[in-house]
Protein backbone atom coordinates (compact mmCIF):
# COMPACT_ATOMS: atom_id res chain seq x y z
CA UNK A 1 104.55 147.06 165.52
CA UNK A 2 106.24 146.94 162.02
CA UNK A 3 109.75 145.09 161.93
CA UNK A 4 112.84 146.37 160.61
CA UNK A 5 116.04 144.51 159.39
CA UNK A 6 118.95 146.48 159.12
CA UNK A 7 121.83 146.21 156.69
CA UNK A 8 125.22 147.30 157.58
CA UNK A 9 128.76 147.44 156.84
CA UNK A 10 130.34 150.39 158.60
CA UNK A 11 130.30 152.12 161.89
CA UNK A 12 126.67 151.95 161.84
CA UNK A 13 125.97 155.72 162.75
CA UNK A 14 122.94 155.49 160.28
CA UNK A 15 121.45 152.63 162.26
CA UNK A 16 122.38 154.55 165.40
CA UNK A 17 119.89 157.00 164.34
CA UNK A 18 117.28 155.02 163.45
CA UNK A 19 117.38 153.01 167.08
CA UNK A 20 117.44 156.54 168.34
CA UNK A 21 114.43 158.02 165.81
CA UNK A 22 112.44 155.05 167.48
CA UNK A 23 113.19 155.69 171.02
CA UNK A 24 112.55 158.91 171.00
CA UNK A 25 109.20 158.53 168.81
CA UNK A 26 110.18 160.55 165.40
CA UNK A 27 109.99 156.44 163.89
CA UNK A 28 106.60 155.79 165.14
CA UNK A 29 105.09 152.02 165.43
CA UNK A 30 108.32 150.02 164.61
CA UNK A 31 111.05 148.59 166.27
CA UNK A 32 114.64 147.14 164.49
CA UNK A 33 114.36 143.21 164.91
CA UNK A 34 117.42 142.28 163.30
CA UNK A 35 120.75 143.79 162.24
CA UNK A 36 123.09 141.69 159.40
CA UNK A 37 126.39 142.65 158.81
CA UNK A 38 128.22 141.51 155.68
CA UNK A 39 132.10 142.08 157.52
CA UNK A 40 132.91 142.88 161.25
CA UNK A 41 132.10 146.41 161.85
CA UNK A 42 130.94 148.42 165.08
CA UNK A 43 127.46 148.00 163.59
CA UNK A 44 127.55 144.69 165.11
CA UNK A 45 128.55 146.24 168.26
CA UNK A 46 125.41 149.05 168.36
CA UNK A 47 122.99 146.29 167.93
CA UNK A 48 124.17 144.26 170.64
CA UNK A 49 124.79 147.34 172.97
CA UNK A 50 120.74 147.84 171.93
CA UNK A 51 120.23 143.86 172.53
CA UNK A 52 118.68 143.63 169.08
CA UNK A 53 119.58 140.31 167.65
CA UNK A 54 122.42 140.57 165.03
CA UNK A 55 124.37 138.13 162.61
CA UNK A 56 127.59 138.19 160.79
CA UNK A 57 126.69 137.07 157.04
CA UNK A 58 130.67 137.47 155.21
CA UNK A 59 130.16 138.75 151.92
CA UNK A 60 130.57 136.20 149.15
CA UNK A 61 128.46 134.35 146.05
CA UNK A 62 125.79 133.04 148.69
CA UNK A 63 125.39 135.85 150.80
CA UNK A 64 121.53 136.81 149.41
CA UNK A 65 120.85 133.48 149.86
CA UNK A 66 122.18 133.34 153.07
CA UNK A 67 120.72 136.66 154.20
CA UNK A 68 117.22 135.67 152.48
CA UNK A 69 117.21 132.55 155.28
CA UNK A 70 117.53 134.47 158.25
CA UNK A 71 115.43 137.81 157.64
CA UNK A 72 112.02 136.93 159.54
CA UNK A 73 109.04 136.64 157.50
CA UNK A 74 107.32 138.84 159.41
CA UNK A 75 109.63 141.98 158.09
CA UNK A 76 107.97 144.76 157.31
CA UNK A 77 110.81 146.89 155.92
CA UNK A 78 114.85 145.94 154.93
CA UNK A 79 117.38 148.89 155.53
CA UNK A 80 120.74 149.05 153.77
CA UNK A 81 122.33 151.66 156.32
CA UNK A 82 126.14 152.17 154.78
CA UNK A 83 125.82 148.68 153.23
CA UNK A 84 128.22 147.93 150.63
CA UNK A 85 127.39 144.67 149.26
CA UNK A 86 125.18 144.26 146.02
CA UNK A 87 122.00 141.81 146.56
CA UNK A 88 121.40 139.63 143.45
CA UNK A 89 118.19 140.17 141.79
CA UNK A 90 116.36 137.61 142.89
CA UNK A 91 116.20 138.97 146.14
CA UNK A 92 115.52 142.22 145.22
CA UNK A 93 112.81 140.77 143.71
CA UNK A 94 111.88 138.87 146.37
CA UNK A 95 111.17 142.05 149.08
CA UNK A 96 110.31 144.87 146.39
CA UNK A 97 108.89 147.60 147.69
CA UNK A 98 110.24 146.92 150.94
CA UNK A 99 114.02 147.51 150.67
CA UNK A 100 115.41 151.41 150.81
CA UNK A 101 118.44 152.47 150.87
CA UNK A 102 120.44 155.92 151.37
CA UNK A 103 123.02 157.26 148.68
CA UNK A 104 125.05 160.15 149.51
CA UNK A 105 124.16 162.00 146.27
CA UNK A 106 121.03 163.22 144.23
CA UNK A 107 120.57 160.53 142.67
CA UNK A 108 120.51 159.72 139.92
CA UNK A 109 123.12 161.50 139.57
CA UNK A 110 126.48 159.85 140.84
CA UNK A 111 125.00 156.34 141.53
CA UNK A 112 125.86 152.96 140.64
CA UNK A 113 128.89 150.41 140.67
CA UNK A 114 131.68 152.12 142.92
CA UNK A 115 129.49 155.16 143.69
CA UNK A 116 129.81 155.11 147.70
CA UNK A 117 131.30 157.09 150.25
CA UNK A 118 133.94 159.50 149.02
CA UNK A 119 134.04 158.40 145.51
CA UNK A 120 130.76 159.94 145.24
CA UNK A 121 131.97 163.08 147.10
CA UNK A 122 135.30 163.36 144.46
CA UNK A 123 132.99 162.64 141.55
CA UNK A 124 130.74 165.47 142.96
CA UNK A 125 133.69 168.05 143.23
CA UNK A 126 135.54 166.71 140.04
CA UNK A 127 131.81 167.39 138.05
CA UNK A 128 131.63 170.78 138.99
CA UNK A 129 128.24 170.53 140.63
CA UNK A 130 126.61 173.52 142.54
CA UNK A 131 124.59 171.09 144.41
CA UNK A 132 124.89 167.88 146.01
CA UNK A 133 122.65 165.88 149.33
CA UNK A 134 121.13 162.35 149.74
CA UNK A 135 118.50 160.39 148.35
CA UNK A 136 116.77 157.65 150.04
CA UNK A 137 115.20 155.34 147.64
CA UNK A 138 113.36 151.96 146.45
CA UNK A 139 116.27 148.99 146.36
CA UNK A 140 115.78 147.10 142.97
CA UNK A 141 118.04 145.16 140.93
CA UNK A 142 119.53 147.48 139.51
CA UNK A 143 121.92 149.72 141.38
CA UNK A 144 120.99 152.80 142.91
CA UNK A 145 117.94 152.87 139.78
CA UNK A 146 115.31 152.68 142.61
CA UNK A 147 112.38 155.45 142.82
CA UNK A 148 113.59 158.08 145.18
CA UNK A 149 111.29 158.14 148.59
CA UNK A 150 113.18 161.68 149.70
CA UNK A 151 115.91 163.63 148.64
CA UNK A 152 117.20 166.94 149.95
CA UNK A 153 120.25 168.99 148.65
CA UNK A 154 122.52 171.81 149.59
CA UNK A 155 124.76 174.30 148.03
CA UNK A 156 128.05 173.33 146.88
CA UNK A 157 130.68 176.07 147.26
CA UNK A 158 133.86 177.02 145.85
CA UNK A 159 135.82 176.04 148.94
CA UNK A 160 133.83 172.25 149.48
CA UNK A 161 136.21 169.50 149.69
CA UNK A 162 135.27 165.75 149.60
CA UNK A 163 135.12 165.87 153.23
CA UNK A 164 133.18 168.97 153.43
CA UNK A 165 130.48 167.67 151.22
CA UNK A 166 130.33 164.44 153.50
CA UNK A 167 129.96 166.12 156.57
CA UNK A 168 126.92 168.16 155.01
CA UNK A 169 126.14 164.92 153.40
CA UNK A 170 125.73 162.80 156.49
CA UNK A 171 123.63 165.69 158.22
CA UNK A 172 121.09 165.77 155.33
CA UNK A 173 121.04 161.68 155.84
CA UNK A 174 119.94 161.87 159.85
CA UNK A 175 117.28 164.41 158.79
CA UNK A 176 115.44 162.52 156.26
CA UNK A 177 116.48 158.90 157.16
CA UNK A 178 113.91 158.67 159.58
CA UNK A 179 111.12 160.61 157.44
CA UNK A 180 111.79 157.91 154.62
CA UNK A 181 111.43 155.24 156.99
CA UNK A 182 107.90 156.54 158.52
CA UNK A 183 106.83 157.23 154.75
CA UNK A 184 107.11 154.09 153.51
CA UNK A 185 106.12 152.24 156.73
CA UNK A 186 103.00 154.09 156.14
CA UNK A 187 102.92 156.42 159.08
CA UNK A 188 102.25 159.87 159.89
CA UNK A 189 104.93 162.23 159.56
């Protein structure tokens, strides 16, 4: 059984679908052992209403540190599910190859410092695209310059809005989320 950590910050739907992708079997041969939140957020809440173990790590100059000393050693793969804090380097370093993370763009287009949720879906609309989706890729040091693991897009049209694009957005994440997760996990899928 391979262990996941998951990273949060929000409402946690991401994570919501990955405990559900493992129930139902779509995740196969893993379970989530831990959830770390860097604020209070209903993440916290899905994990406990799961009863998978969970800490609140506040955001601050120690937090890699802090999150690098409760992560079991036995983790197989780190998730950063709508998780808005940047790791330092060092830990980066530390677990490469076995962070991901999802960005609600094609990266690399519209990544990077203060690229998240609807900043990403103005820049989108403000650029003109025709196309926009998710990417789930490698966590390194730098941000959002990880090798993609998946990405799918869609069709931006004329009458998109920020919240348009997120909605489509957020599907495309629950479809290949869990496909990322069994890639690099190094099952069958």
């Amino acid at each position: 059984m391979k262990n996941i950590v998951i990273l949060v910050s929000g409402s946690g739907t991401n994570l919501q679908r990955i405990i559900d992708t493992i129930d139902n079997g779509e995740i196969q041969n893993a379970k989530v052992s831990l959830v770390v939140a860097d604020r209070e957020c209903y993440g916290l809440e899905r994990a406990k209403n799961h009863n998978i173990e969970n800490v609140l790590i506040p955001r601050g100059k120690n937090f890699s540190s802090e999150l690098g000393r409760v992560i079991p050693k036995d983790t197989d793969l780190i998730v950063l599910a709508g998780f808005l804090s940047i790791l330092k380097p060092e830990f980066c370093e530390n677990w490469d190859g076995k962070i991901i993370n999802i960005h609600p763009a094609l990266l690399p287009k519209f990544g990077g410092k203060g690229m998240w949720g609807m900043h990403v879906h103005n820049a989108v609309i403000e650029a003109g695209e025709k196309e926009s989706g998710a990417t789930v890729h490698f966590v390194t040091p730098g941000i959002d310059e990880g090798e993609a693991i998946l990405q799918k897009s869609f069709e931006v049209t004329a009458d998109d809005t920020p919240e348009t694009i997120a909605e489509k957005v957020h599907h495309i994440e629950y479809e290949i989320f869990p496909k990322a997760i069994n890639k690099v996990l190094g099952n069958n899928s």
